[in-house]
Protein backbone atom coordinates (compact mmCIF):
# COMPACT_ATOMS: atom_id res chain seq x y z
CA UNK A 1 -11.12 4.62 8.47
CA UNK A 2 -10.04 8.42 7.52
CA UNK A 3 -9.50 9.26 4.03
CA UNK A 4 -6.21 11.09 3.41
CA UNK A 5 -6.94 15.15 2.96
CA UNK A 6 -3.82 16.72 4.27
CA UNK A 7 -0.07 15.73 3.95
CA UNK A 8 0.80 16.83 7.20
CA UNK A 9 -1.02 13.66 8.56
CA UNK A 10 1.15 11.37 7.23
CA UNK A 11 4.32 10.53 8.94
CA UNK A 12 7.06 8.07 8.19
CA UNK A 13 5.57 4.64 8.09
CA UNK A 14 1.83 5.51 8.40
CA UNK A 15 -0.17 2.80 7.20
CA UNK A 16 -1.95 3.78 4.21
CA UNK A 17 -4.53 1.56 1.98
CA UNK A 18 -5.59 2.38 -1.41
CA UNK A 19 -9.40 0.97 -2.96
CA UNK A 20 -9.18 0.05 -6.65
CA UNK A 21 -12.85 -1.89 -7.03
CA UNK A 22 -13.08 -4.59 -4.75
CA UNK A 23 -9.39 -4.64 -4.50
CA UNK A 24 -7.19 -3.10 -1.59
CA UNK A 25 -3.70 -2.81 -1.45
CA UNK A 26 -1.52 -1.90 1.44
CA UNK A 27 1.24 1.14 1.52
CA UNK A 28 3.59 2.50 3.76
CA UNK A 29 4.13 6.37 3.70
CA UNK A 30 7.89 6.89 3.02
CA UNK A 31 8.75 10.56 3.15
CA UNK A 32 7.73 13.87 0.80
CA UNK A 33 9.80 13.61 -2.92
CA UNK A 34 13.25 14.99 -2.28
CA UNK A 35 12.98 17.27 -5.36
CA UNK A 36 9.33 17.87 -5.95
CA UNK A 37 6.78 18.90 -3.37
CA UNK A 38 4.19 17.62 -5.69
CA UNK A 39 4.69 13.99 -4.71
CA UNK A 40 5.44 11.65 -2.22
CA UNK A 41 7.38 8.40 -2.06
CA UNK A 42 5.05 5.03 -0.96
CA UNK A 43 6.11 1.77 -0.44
CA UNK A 44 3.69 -1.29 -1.54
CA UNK A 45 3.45 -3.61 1.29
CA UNK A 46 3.70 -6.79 -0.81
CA UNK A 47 6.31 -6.23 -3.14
CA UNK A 48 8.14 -3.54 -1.74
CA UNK A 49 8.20 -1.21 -5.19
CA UNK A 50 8.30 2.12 -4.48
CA UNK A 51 5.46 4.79 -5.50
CA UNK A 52 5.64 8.46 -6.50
CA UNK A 53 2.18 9.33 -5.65
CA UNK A 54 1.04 12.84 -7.32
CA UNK A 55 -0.05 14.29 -3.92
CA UNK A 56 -3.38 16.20 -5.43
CA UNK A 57 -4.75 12.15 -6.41
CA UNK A 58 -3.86 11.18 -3.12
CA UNK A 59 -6.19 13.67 -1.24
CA UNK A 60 -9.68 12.89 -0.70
CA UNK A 61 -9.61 9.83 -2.92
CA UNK A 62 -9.55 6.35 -2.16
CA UNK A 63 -6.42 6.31 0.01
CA UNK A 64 -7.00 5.75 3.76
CA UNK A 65 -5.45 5.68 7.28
CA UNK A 66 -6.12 4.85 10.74
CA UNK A 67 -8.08 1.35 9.06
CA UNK A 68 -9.44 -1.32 10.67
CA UNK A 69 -10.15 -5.23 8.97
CA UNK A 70 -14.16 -4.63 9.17
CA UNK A 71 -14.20 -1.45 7.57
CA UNK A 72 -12.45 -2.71 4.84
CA UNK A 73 -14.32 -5.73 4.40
CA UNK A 74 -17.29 -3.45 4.83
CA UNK A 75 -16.24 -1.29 2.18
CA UNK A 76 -15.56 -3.91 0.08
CA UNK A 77 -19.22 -5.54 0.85
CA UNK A 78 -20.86 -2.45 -0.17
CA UNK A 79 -18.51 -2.04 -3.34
CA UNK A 80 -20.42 -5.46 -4.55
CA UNK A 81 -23.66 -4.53 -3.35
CA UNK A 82 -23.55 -1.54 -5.73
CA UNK A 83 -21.96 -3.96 -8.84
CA UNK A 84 -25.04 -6.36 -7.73
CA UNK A 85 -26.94 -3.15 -8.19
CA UNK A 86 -26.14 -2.02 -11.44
CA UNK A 87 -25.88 -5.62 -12.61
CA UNK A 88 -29.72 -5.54 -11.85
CA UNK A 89 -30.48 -2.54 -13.03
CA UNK A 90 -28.98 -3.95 -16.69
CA UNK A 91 -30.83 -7.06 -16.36
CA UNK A 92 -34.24 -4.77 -16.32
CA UNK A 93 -33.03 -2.91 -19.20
CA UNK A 94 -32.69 -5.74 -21.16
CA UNK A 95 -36.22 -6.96 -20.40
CA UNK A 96 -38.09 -3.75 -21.12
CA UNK A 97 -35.82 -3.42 -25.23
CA UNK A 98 -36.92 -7.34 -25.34
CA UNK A 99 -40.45 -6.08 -24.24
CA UNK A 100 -40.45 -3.22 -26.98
CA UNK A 101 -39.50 -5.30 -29.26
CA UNK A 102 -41.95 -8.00 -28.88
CA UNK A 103 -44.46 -5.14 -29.23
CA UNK A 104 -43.05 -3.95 -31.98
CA UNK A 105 -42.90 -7.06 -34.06
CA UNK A 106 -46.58 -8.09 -32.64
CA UNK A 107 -47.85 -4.51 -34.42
CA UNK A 108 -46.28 -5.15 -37.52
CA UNK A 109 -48.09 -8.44 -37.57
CA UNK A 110 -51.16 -7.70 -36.84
């Protein structure tokens, strides 16, 4: 899996997949915008609706080529090992204000 970080790789029908989250949704390169070299024209594999894709957010984002099916699931794996993660890392947060708190109201008792 190659992230996108020149134009000049992409040729009529490349295969491209975009990462939103978990989520992954599948393109087809088109062509450059006919009147602005700032963009270029996707397709979305599922419904077919056309994209103009600000070339600058394409680059070295979340956009990929040359993808295989375990390196996306792979990506996707580690996208919810890092939400499992931070989900965790809330969960202890929570524990140590409830801690302070109990602390707090035990001093003000005593």
């Amino acid at each position: 899996m190659k992230q996108i970080t020149d134009v000049s790789e992409l040729k009529p029908g490349t295969q491209i997949i975009k990462f939103c989250g978990d989520r992954v949704t599948f393109w087809e390169y088109l062509c450059p915008h006919p009147r602005n070299r700032e963009y270029v024209l996707l397709l979305e594999s599922m419904s077919q609706d056309a994209l103009k894709q600000y070339i600058p957010d394409l680059l070295g984002s979340e956009w990929y080529i040359d993808y295989t099916f375990e390196e996306i699931y792979e990506k996707q794996k580690e996208w919810h090992f890092r939400q499992v993660e931070r989900l965790n890392d809330r969960i202890k947060d929570e524990q140590s204000k409830k801690t302070k708190e109990n602390s707090c109201k035990a001093d003000q008792e005593g």
